[in-house]
N, C-alpha and C. Protein backbone atom coordinates (compact mmCIF):
# COMPACT_ATOMS: atom_id res chain seq x y z
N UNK A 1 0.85 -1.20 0.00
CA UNK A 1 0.00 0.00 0.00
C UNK A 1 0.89 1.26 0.00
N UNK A 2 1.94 1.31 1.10
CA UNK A 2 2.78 2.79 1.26
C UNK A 2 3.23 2.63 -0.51
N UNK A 3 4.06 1.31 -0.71
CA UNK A 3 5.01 1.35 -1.93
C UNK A 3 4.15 2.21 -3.17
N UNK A 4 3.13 2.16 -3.60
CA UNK A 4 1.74 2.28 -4.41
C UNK A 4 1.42 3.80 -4.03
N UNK A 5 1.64 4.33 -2.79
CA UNK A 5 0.94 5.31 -2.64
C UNK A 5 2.45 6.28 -3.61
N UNK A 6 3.81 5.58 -2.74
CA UNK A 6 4.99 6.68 -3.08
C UNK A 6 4.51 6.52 -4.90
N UNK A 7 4.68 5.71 -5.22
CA UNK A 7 4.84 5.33 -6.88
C UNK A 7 3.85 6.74 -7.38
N UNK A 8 2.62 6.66 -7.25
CA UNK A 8 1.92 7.20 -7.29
C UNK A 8 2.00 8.59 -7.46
N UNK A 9 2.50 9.31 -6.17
CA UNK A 9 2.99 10.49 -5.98
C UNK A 9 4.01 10.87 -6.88
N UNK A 10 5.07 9.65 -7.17
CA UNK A 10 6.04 9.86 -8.08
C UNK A 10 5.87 10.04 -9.43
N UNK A 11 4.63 9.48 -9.49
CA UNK A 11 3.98 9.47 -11.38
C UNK A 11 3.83 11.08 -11.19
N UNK A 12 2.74 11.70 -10.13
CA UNK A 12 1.89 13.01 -10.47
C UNK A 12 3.44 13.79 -10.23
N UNK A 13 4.41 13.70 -9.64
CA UNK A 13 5.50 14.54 -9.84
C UNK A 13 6.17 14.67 -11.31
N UNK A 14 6.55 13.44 -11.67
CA UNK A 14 6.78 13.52 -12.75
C UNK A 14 6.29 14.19 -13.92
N UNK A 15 5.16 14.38 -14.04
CA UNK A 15 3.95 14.88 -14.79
C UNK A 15 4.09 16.30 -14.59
N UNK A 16 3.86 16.62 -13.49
CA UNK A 16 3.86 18.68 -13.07
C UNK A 16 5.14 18.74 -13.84
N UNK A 17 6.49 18.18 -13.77
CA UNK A 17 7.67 18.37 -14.37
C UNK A 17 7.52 18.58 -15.54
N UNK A 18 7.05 17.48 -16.44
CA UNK A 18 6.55 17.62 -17.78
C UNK A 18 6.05 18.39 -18.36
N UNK A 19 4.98 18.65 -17.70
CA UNK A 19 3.92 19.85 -17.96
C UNK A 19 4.57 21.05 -17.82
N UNK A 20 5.69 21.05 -17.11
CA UNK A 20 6.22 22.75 -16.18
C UNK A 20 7.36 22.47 -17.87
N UNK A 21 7.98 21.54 -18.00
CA UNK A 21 8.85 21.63 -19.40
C UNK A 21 8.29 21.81 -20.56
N UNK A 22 7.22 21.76 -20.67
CA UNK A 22 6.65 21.66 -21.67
C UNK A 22 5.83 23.43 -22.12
N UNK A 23 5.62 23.39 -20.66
CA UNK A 23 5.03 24.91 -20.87
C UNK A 23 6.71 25.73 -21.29
């Protein structure tokens, strides 16, 4: 469950990054 939650968090980080590079 914790492992799943970090992963998780780590996807939507990844993503704002993307999005923030992309803008």
């Amino acid at each position: 469950m914790k492992r799943s939650n970090l992963q998780r968090v780590a996807y939507h980080l990844k993503d704002n990054i993307l999005y923030r590079d992309s803008w």
